[in-house]
C-alpha atoms as a PDB file:
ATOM      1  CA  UNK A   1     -42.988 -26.570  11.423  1.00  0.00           C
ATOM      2  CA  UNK A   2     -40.220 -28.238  13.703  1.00  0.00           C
ATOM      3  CA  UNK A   3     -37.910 -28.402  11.183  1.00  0.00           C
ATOM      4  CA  UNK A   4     -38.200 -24.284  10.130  1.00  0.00           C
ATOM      5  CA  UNK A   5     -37.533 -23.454  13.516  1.00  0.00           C
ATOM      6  CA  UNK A   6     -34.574 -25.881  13.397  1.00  0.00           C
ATOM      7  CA  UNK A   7     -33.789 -24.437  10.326  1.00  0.00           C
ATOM      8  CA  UNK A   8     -33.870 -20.927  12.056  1.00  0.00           C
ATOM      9  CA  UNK A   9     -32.100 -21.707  15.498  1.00  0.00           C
ATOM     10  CA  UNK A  10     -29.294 -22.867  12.914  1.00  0.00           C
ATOM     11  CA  UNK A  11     -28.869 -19.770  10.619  1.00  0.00           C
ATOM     12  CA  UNK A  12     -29.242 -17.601  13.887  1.00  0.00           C
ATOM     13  CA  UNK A  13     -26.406 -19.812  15.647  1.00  0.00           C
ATOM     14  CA  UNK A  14     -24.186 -19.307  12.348  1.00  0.00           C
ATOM     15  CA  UNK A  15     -24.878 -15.802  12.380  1.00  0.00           C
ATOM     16  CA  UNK A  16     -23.776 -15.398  16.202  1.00  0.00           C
ATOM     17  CA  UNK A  17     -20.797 -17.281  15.055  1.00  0.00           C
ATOM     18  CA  UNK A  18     -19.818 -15.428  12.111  1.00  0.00           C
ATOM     19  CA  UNK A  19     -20.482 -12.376  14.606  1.00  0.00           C
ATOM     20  CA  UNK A  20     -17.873 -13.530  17.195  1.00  0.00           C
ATOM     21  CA  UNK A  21     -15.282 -14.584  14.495  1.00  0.00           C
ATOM     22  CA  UNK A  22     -15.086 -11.095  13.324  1.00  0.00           C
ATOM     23  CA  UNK A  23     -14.769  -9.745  16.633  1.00  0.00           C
ATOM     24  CA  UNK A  24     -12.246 -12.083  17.855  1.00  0.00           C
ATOM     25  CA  UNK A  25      -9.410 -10.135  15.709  1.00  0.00           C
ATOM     26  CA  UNK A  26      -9.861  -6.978  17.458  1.00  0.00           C
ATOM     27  CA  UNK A  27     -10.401  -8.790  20.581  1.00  0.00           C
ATOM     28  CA  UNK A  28      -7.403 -11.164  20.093  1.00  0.00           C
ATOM     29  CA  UNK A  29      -5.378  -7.724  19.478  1.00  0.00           C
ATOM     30  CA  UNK A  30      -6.415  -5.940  22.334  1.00  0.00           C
ATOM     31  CA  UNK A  31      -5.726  -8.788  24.447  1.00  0.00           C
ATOM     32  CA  UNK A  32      -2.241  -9.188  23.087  1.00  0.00           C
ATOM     33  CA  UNK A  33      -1.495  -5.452  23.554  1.00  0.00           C
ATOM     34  CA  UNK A  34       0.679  -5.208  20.526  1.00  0.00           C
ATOM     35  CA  UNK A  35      -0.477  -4.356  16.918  1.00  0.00           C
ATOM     36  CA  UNK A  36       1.630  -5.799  14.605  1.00  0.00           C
ATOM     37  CA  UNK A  37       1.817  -3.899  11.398  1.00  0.00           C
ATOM     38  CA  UNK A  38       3.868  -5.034   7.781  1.00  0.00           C
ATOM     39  CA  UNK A  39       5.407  -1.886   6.562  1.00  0.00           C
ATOM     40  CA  UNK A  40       7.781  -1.355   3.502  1.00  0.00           C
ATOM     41  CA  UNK A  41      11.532  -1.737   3.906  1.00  0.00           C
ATOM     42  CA  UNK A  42      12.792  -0.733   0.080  1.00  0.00           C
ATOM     43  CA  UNK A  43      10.364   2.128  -0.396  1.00  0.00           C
ATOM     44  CA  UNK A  44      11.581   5.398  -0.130  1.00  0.00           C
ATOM     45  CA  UNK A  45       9.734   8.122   1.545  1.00  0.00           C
ATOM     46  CA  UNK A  46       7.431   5.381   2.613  1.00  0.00           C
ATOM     47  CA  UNK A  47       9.588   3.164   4.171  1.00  0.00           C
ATOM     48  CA  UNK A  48      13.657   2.064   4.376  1.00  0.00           C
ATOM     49  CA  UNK A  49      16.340   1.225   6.199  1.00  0.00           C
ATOM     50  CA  UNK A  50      18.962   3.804   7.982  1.00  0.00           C
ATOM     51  CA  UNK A  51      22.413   3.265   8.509  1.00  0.00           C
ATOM     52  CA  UNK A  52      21.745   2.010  12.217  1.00  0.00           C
ATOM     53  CA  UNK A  53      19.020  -0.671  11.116  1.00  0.00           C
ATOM     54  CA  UNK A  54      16.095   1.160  11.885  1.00  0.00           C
ATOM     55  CA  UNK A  55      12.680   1.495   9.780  1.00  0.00           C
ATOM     56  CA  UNK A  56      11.764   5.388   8.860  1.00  0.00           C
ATOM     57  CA  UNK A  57       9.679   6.749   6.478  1.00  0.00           C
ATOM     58  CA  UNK A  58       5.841   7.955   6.047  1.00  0.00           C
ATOM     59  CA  UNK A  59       4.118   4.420   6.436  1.00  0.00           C
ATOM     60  CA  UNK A  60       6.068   3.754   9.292  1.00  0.00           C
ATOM     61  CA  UNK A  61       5.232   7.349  10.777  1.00  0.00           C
ATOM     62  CA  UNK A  62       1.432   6.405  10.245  1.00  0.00           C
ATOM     63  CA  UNK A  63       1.768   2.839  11.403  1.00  0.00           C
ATOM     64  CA  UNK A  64       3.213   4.303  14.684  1.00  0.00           C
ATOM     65  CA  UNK A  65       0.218   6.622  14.844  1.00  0.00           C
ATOM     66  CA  UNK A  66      -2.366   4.260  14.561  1.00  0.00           C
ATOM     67  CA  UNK A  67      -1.117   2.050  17.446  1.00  0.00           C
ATOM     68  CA  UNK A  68      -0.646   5.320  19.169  1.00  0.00           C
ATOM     69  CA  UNK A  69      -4.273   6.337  18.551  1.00  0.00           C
ATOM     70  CA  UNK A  70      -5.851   2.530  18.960  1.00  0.00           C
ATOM     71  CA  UNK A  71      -3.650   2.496  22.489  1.00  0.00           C
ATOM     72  CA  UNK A  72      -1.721  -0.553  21.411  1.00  0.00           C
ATOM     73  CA  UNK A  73       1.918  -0.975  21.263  1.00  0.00           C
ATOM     74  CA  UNK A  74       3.382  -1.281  18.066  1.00  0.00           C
ATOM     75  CA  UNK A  75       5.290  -4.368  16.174  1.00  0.00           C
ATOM     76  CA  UNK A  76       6.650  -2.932  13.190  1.00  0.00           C
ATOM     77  CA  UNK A  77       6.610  -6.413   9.908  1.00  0.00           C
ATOM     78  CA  UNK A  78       8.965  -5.549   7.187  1.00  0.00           C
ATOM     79  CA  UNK A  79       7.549  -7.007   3.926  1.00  0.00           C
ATOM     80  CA  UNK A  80       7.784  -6.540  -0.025  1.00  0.00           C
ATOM     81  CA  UNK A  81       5.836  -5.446  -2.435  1.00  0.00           C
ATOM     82  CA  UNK A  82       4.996  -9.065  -3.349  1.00  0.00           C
ATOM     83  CA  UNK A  83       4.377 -10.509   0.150  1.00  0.00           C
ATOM     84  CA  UNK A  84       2.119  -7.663   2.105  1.00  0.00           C
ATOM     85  CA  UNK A  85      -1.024  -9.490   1.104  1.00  0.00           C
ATOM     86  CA  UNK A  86       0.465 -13.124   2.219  1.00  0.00           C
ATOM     87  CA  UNK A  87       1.467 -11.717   5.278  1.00  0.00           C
ATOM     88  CA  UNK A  88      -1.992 -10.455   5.959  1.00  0.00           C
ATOM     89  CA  UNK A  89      -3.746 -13.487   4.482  1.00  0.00           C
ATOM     90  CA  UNK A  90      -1.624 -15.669   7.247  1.00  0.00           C
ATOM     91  CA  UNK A  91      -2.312 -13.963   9.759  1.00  0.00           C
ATOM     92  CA  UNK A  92       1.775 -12.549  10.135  1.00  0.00           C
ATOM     93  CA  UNK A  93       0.239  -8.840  10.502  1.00  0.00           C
ATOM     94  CA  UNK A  94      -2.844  -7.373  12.027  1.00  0.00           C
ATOM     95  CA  UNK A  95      -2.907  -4.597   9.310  1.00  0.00           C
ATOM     96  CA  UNK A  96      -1.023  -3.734   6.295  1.00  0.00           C
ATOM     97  CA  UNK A  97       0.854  -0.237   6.191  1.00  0.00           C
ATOM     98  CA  UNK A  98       2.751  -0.595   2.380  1.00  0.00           C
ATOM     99  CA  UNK A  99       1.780   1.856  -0.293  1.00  0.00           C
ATOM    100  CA  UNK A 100      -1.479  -0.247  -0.705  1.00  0.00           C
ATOM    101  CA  UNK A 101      -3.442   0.832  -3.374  1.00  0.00           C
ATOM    102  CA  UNK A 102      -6.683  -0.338  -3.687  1.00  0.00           C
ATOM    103  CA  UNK A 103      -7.947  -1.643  -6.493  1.00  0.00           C
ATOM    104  CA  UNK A 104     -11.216  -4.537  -7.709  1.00  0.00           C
ATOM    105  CA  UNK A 105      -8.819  -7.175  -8.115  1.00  0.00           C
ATOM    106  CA  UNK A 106      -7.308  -6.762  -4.305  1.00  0.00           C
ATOM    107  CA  UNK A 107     -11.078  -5.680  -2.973  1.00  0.00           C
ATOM    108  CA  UNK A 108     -11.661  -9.636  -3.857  1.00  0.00           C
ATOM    109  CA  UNK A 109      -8.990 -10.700  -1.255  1.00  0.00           C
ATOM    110  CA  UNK A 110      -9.111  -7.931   1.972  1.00  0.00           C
ATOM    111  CA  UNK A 111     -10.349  -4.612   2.692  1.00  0.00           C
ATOM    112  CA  UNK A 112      -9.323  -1.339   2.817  1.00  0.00           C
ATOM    113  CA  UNK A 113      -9.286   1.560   5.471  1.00  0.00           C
ATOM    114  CA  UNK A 114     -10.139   5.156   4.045  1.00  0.00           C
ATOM    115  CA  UNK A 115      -6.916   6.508   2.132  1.00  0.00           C
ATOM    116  CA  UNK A 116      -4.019   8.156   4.169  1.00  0.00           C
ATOM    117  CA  UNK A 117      -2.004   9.363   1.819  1.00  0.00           C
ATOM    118  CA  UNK A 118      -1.308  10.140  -2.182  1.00  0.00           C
ATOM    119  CA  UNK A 119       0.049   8.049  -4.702  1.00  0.00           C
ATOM    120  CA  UNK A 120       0.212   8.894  -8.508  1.00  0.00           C
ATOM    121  CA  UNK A 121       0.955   5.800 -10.022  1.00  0.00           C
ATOM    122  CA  UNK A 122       3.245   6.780 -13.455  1.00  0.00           C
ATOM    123  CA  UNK A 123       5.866   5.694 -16.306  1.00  0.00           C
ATOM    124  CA  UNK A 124       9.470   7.241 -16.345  1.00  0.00           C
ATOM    125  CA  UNK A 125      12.031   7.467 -18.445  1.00  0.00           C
ATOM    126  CA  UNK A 126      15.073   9.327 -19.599  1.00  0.00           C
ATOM    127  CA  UNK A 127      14.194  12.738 -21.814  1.00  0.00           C
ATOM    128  CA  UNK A 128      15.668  10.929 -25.318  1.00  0.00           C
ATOM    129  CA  UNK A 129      12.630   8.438 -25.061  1.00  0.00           C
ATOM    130  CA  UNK A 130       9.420   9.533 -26.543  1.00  0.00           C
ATOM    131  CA  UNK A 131       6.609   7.909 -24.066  1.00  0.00           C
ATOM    132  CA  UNK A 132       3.402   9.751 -23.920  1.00  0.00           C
ATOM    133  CA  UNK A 133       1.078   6.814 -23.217  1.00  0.00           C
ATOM    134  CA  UNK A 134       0.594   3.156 -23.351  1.00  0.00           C
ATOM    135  CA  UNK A 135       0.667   2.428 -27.169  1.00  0.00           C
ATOM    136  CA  UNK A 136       4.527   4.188 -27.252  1.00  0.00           C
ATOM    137  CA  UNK A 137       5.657   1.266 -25.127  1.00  0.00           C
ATOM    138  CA  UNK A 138       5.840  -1.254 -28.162  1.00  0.00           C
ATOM    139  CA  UNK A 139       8.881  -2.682 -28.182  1.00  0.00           C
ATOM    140  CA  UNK A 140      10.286  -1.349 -25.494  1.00  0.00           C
ATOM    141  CA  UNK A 141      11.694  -2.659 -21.571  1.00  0.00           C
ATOM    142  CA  UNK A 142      10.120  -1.552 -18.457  1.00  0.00           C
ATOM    143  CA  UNK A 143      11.225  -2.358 -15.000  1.00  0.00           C
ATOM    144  CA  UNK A 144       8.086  -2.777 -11.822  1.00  0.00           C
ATOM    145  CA  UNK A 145       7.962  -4.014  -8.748  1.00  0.00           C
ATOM    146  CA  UNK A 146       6.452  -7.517  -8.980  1.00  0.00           C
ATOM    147  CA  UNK A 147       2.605  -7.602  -7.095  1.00  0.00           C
ATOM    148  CA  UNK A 148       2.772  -3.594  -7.168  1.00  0.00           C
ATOM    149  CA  UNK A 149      -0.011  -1.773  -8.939  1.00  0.00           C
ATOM    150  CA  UNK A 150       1.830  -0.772 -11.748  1.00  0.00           C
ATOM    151  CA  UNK A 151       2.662  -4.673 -12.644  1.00  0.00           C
ATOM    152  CA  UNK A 152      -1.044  -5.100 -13.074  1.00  0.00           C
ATOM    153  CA  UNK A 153      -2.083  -1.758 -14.901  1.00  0.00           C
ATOM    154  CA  UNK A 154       1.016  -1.953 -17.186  1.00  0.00           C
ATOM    155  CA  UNK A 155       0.513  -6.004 -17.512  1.00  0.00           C
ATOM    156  CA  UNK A 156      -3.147  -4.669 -18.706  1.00  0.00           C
ATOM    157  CA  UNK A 157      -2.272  -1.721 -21.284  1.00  0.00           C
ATOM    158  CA  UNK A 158       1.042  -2.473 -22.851  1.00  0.00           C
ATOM    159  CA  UNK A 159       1.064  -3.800 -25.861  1.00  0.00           C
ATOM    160  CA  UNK A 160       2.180  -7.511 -26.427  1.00  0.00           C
ATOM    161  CA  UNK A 161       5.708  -6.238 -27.834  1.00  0.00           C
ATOM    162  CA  UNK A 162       6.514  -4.324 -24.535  1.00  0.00           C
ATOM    163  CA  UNK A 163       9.022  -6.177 -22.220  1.00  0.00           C
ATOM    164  CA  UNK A 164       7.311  -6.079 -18.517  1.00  0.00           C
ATOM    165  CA  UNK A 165      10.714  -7.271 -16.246  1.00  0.00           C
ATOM    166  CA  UNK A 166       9.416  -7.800 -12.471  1.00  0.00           C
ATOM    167  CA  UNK A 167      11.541  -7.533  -9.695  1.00  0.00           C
ATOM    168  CA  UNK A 168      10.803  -8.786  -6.198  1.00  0.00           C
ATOM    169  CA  UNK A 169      11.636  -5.445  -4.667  1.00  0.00           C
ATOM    170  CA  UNK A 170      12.296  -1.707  -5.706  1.00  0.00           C
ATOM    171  CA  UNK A 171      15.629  -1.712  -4.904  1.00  0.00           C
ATOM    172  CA  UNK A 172      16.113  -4.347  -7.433  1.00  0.00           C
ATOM    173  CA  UNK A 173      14.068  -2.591 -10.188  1.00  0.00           C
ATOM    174  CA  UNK A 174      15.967   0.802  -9.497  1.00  0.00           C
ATOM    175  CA  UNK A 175      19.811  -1.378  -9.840  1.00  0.00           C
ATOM    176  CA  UNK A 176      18.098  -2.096 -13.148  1.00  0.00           C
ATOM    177  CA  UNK A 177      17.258   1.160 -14.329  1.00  0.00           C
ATOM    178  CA  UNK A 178      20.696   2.422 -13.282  1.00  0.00           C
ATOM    179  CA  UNK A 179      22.815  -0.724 -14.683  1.00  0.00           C
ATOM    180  CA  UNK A 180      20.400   0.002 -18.336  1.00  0.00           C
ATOM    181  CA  UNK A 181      18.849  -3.404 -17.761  1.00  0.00           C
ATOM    182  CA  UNK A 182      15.385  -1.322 -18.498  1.00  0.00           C
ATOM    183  CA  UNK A 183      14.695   1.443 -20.570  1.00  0.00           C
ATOM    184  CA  UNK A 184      11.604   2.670 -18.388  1.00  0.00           C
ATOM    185  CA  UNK A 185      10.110   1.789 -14.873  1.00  0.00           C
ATOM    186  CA  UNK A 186       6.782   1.837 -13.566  1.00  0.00           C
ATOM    187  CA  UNK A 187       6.656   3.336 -10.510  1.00  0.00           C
ATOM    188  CA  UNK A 188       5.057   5.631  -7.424  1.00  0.00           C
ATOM    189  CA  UNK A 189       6.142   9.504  -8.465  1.00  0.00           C
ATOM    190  CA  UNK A 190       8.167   9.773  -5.157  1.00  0.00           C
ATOM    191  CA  UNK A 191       9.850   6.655  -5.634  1.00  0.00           C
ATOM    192  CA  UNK A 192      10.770   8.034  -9.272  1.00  0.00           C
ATOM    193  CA  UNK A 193      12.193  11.636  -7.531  1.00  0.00           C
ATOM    194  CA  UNK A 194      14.336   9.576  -5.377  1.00  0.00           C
ATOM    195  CA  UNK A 195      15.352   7.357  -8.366  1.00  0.00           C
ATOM    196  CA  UNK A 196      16.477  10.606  -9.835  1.00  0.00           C
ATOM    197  CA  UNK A 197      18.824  11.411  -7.307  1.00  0.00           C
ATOM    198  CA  UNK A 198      20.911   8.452  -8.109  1.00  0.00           C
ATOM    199  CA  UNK A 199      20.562   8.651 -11.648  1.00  0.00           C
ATOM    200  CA  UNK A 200      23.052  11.564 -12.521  1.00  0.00           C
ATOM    201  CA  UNK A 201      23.441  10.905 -16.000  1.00  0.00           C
ATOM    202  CA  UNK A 202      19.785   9.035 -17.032  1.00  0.00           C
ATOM    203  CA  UNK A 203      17.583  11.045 -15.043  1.00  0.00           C
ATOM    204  CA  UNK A 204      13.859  10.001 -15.312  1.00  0.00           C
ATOM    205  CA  UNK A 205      11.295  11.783 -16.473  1.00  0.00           C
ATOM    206  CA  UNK A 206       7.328  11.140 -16.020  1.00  0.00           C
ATOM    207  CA  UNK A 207       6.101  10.085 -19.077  1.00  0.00           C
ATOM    208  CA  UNK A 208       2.445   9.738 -18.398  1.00  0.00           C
ATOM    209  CA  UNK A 209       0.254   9.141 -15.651  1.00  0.00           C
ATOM    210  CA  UNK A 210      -0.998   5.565 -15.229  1.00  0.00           C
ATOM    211  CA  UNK A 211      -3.141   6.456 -12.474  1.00  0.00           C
ATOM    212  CA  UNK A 212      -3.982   8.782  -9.763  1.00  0.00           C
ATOM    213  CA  UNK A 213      -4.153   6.888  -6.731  1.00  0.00           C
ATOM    214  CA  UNK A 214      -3.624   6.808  -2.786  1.00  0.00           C
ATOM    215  CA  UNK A 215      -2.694   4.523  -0.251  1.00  0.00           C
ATOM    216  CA  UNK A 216      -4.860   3.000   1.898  1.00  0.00           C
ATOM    217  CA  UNK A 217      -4.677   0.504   5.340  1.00  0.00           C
ATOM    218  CA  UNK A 218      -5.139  -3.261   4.461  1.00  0.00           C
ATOM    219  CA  UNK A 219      -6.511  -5.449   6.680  1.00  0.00           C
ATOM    220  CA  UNK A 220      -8.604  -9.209   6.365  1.00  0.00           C
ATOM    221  CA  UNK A 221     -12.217  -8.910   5.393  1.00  0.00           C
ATOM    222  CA  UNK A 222     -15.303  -9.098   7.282  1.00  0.00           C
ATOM    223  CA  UNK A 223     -13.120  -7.928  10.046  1.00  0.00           C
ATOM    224  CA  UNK A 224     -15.851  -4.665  10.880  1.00  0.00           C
ATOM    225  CA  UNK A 225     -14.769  -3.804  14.695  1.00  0.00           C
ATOM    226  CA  UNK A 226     -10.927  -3.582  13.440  1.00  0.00           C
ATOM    227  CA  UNK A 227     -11.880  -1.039  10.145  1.00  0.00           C
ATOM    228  CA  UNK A 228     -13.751   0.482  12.796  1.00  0.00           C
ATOM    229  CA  UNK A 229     -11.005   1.274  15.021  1.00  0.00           C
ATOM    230  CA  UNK A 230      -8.237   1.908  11.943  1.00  0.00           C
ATOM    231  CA  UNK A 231     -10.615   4.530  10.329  1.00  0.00           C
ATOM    232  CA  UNK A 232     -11.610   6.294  14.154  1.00  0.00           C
ATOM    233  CA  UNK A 233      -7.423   6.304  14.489  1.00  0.00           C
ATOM    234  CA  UNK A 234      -6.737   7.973  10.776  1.00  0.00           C
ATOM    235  CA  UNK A 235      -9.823  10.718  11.673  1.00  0.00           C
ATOM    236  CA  UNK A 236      -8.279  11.423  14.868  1.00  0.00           C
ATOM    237  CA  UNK A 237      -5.098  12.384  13.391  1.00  0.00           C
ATOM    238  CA  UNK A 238      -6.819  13.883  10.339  1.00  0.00           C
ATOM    239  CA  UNK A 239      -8.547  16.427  12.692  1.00  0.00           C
ATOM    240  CA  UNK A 240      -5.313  16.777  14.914  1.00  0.00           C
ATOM    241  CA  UNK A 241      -3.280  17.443  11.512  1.00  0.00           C
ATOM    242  CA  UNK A 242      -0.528  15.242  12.630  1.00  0.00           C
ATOM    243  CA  UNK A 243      -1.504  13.137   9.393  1.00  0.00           C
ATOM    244  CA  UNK A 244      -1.098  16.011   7.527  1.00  0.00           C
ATOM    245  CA  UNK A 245       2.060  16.638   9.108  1.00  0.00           C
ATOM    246  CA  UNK A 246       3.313  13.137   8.280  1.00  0.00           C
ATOM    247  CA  UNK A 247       2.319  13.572   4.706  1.00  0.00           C
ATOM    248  CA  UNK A 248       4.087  16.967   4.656  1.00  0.00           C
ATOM    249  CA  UNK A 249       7.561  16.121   6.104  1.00  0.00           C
ATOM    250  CA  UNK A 250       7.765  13.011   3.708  1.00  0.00           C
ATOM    251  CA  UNK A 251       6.147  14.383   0.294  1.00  0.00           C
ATOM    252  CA  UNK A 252       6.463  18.056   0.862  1.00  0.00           C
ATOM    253  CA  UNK A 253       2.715  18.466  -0.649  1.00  0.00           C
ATOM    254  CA  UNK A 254      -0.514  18.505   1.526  1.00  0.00           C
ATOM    255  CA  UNK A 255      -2.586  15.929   2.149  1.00  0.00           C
ATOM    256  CA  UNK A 256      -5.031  16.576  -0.063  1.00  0.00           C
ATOM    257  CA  UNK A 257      -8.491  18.079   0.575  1.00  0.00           C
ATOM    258  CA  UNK A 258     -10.301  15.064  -0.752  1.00  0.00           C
ATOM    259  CA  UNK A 259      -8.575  12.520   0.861  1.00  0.00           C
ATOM    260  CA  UNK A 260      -8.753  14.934   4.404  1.00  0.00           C
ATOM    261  CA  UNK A 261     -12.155  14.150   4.854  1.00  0.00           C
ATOM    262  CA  UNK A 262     -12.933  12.294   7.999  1.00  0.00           C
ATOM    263  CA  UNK A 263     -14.655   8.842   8.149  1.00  0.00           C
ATOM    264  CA  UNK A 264     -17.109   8.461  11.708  1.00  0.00           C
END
């Protein structure tokens, strides 16, 4: 009998432990003051860099409405595509505003806010090449962002003749479209628009969709009080419309009805 209460008073002292670990991040925030944030830096609309050194774009927009919303002041943590996660996983940033899309492999690692914002995940490629789907990428080169969502999908479907070449940023994959170094890229449609501003003479063209998608906040897991807070922040400016707004003035499309709905 002695020993199944000690066993109890234990598991009840883990619990209470477990309890105040996950509430020391929010805590450990608030106390702080400042809500540090990784946000893209070579991913236009969602984030780059201006002529004057500053950070713009739509993640940055919602990053700064967040903190704005949660009543914290706001450290802006420019990361890649390759080291969002690490930066999270270290404990470099609170949260994780980078074109995250969610998927089972990254549910494994941290969790995810409700989404924020579209994202069609999809192939391009100049009109002369004949793409409609994976199979059509035998033998031919295609340029991603290493750690992006397209690396994995495209590491997944194409066949084993296809050339995947990863780059540690967009800006790098993007040189390599426009210097011919790859034939096609994998890539966010809005990121592929801007692409085609550049590309005069070898404008790409969607080929096919790998996936509809959106982007979502990351953050550590079993971190409940912090979701809590992110996803009261993104319905506040859901029902405001200034998320819509955001979404809007970067995109030019709506924020669409299904991913409008507000999480309590």
């Amino acid at each position: 009998m002695r020993f199944a209460k000690l066993l109890l008073l234990c598991l009840a002292l883990c619990f209470m432990a477990v309890q105040n670990a996950q509430a020391d991040a929010l805590a450990d925030i608030q106390k702080r003051g400042v809500l540090r944030i990784a946000v893209p830096q070579d991913f236009a609309p969602f984030g780059s860099v201006t002529s004057d050194m500053k950070l713009q774009g739509l993640d940055i927009d919602v990053a700064t409405l967040i903190a704005k919303n949660m009543g914290l002041k706001l450290e802006l943590v420019p990361v890649t595509s390759a080291n969002r996660i690490a930066y999270l996983q270290t404990r470099k940033a609170d949260l994780a505003i980078s074109t995250l899309g969610k998927n089972a492999e990254r549910e494994k690692v941290i969790a995810f806010s409700q989404p924020y914002s579209p994202y069609n995940n999809s192939v391009f490629g100049p009109a002369s090449l004949k793409v409609s789907g994976p199979a059509d990428l035998a033998g031919k080169t295609i340029g991603v962002a290493r750690g992006t969502f397209q690396d994995s999908q495209l590491t997944e479907t194409a066949p084993p003749s296809a050339v995947i070449k990863r780059y540690e940023d967009n800006n790098g994959m993007i040189a390599a479209y426009l210097a011919g170094q790859v034939q096609l890229v994998g890539t966010g449609d809005f990121v592929a628009v801007a692409l085609a501003g550049k590309a005069a003479s070898n404008k790409p063209q969607m080929k096919y969709i790998i996936q509809e998608s959106a982007c979502y906040v990351g953050l550590l897991k079993e971190e409940p009080a912090l979701m809590a807070k992110v996803n009261a922040a993104l319905s506040q400016a859901k029902k405001s419309n200034e998320l819509n707004a955001i979404v809007q003035k970067w995109l030019n499309v709506p924020l669409p009805g299904k991913m409008a709905v507000q999480f309590e």
